[in-house]
Structure formats: C-alpha cells, structure tokens
N, C-alpha and C. Protein backbone atom coordinates (compact mmCIF):
# COMPACT_ATOMS: atom_id res chain seq x y z
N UNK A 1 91.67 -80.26 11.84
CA UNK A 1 92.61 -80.95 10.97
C UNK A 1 92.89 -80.13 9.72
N UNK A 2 91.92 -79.24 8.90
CA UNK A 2 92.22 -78.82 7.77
C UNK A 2 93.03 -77.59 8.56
N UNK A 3 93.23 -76.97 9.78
CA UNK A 3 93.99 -75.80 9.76
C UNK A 3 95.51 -76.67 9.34
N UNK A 4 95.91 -77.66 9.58
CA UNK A 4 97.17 -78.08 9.45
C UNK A 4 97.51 -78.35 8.36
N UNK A 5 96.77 -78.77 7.46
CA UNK A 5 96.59 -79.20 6.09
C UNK A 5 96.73 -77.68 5.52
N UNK A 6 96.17 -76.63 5.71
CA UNK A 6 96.67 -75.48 5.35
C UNK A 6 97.73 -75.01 5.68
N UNK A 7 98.48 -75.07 6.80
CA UNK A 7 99.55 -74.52 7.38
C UNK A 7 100.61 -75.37 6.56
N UNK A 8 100.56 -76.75 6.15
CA UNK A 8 101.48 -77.48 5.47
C UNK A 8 101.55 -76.77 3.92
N UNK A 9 100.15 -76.57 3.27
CA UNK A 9 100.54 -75.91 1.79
C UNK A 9 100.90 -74.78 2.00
N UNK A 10 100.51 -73.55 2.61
CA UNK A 10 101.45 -72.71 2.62
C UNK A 10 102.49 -72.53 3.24
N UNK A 11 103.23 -73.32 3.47
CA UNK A 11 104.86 -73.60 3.81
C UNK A 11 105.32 -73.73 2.65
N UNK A 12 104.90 -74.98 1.77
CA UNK A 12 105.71 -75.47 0.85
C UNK A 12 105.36 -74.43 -0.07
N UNK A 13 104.02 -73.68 -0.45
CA UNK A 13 103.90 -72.57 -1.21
C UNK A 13 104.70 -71.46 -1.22
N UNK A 14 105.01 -70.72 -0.06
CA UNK A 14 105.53 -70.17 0.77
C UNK A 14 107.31 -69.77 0.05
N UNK A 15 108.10 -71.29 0.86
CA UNK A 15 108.98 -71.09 1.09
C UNK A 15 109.93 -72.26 -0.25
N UNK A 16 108.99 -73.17 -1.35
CA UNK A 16 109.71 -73.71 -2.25
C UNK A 16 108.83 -73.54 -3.27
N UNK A 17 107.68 -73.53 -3.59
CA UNK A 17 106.78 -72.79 -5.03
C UNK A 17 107.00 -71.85 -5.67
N UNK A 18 106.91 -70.61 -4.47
CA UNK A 18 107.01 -69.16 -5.28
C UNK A 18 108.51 -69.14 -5.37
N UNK A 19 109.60 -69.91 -5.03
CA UNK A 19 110.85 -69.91 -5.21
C UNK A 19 111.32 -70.83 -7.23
N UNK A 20 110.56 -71.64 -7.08
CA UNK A 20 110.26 -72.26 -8.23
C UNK A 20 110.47 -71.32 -9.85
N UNK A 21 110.63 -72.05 -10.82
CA UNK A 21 111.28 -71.41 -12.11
C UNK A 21 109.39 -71.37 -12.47
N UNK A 22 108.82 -72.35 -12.09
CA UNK A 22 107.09 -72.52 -12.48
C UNK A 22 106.51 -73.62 -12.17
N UNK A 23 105.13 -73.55 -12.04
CA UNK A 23 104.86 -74.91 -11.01
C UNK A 23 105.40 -75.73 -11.80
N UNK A 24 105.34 -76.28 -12.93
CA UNK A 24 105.18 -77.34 -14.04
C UNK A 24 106.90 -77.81 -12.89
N UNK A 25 107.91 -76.79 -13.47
CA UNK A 25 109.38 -77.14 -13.40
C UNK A 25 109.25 -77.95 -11.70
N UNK A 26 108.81 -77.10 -10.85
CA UNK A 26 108.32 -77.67 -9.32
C UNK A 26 108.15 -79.02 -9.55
N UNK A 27 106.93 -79.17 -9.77
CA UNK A 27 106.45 -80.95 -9.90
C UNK A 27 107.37 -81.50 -10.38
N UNK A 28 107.88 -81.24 -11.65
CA UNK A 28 108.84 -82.40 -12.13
C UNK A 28 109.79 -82.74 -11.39
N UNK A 29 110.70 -81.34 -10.65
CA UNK A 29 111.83 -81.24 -9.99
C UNK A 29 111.33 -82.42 -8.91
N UNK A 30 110.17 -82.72 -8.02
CA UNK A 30 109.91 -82.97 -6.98
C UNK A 30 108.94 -84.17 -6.90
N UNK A 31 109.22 -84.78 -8.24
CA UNK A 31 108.40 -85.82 -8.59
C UNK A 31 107.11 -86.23 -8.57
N UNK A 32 106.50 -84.97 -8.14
CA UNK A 32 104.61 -84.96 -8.48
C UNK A 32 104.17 -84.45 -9.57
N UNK A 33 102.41 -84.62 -9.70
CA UNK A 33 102.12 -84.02 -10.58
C UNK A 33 101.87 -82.31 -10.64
N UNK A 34 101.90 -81.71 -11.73
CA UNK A 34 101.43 -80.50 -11.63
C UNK A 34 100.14 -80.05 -10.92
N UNK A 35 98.96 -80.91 -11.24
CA UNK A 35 97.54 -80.49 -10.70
C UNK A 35 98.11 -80.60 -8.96
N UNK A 36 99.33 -81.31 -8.82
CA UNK A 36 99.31 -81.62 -7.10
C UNK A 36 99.72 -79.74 -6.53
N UNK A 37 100.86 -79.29 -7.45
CA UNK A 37 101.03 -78.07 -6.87
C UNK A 37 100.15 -76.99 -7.04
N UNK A 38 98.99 -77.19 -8.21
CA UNK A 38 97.85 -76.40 -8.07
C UNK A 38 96.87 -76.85 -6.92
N UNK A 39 96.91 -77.25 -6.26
CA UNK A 39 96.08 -77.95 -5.40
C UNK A 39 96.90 -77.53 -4.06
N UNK A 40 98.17 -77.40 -3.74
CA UNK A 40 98.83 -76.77 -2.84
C UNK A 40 99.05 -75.05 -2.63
N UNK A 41 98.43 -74.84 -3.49
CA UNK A 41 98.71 -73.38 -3.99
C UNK A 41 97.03 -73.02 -3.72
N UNK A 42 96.23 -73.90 -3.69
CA UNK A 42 94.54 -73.00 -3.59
C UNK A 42 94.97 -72.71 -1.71
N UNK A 43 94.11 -71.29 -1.82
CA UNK A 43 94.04 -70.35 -0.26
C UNK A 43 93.69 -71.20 0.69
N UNK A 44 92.58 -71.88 0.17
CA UNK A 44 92.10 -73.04 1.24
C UNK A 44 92.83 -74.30 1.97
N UNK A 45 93.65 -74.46 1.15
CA UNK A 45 94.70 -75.62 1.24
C UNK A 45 94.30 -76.71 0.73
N UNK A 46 94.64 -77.79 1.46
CA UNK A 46 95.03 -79.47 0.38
C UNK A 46 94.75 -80.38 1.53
N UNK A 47 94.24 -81.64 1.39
CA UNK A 47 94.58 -82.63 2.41
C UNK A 47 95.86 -83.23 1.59
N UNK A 48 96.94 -82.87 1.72
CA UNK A 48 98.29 -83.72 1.61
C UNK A 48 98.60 -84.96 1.59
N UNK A 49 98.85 -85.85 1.13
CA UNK A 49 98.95 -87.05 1.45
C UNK A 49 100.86 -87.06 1.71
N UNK A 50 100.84 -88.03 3.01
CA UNK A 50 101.84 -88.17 3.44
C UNK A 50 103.11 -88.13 2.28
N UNK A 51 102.58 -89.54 1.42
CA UNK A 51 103.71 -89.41 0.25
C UNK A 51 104.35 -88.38 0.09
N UNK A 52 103.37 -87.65 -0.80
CA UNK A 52 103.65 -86.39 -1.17
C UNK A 52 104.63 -85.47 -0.47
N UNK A 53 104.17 -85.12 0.76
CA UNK A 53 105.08 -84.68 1.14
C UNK A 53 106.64 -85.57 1.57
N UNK A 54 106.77 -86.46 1.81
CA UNK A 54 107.58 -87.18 1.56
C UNK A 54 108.05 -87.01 0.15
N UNK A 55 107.82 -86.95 -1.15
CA UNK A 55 108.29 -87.07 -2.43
C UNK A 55 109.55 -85.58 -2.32
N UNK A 56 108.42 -84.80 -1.70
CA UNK A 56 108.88 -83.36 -1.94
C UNK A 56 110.83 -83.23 -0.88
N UNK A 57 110.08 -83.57 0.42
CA UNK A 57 111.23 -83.39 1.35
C UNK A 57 112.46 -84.68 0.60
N UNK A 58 112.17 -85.37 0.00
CA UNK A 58 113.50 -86.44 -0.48
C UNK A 58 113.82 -85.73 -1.78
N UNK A 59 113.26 -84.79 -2.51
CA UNK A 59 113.86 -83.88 -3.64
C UNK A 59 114.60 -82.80 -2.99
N UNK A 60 114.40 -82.26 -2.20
CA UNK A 60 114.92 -80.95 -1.04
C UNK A 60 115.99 -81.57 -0.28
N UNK A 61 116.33 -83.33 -0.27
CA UNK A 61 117.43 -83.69 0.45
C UNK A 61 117.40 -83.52 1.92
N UNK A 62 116.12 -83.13 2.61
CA UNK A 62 115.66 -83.35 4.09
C UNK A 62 115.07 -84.21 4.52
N UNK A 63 114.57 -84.80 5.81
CA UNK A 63 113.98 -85.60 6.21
C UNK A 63 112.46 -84.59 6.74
N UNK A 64 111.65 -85.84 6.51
CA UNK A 64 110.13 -85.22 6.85
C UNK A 64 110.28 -84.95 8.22
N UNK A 65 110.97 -85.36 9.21
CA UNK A 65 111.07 -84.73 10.33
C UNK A 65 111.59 -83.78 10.26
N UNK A 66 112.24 -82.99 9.93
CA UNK A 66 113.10 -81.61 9.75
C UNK A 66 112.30 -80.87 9.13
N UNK A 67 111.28 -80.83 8.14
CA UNK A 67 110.08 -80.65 7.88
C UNK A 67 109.01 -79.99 9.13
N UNK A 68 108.38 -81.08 9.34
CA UNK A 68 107.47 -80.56 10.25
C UNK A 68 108.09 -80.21 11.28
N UNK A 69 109.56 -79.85 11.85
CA UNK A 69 109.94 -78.98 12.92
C UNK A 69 110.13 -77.74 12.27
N UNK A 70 110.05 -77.36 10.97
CA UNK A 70 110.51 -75.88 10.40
C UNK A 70 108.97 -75.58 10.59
N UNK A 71 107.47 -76.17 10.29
CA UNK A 71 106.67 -76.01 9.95
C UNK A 71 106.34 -75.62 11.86
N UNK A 72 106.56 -75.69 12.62
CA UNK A 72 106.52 -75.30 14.25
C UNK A 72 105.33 -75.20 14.67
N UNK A 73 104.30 -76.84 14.36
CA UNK A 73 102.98 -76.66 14.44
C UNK A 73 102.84 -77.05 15.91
C-alpha cells in the first residue's frame, strides 16, 4: 500500500509542486495546508487522504478519475 501512496506524491510533486511559484502559493492555490505539501514532497511519501487529493484535482479543474488514470497504477 505505501508503494502507491508514494507513486501518488510523486506525481503531484512531480508534475504540479515543482511547477508551483512555492509550496506556500501551492497549498493556498489548492486549498490545503502547507505542512500537507511538505509531507507530499518527503522521498518516502504520504498516506494521502482521499480529500486531499480530491481538494487538489477540483483546483486543477479534473476529476479524480482522470487523476488516477494519468497516475497508470
């Protein structure tokens, strides 16, 4: 289970963090907290909570299914 939980933070690390102006601007943009994108950003990864990713994909204007088909677990 934690390989997926990793494969999910570095996606969003990946492909909308390091794209980011800074985490701080991230979270706000995406309606979490900051400690959440430091916590997505450790090597080890995150257990995610669904929300969350949900918060993120409804700031990005996708559906969490379109999500985990980019993520091609």
């Amino acid at each position: 289970m934690s390989e997926i939980n990793k494969k999910i933070c570095n996606y969003i690390a990946g492909e909308w963090i390091s794209k980011a102006k800074s985490n701080r601007a991230f979270a706000i943009d995406h309606n979490i907290d900051e400690k959440t994108v430091r916590k997505i950003l450790l090597p080890e990864g995150y257990r995610i909570p669904l929300v969350t990713i949900n918060r993120i994909c409804e700031a990005k204007e996708i559906k969490v299914s379109s999500f985990f088909k980019a993520l091609d677990l």
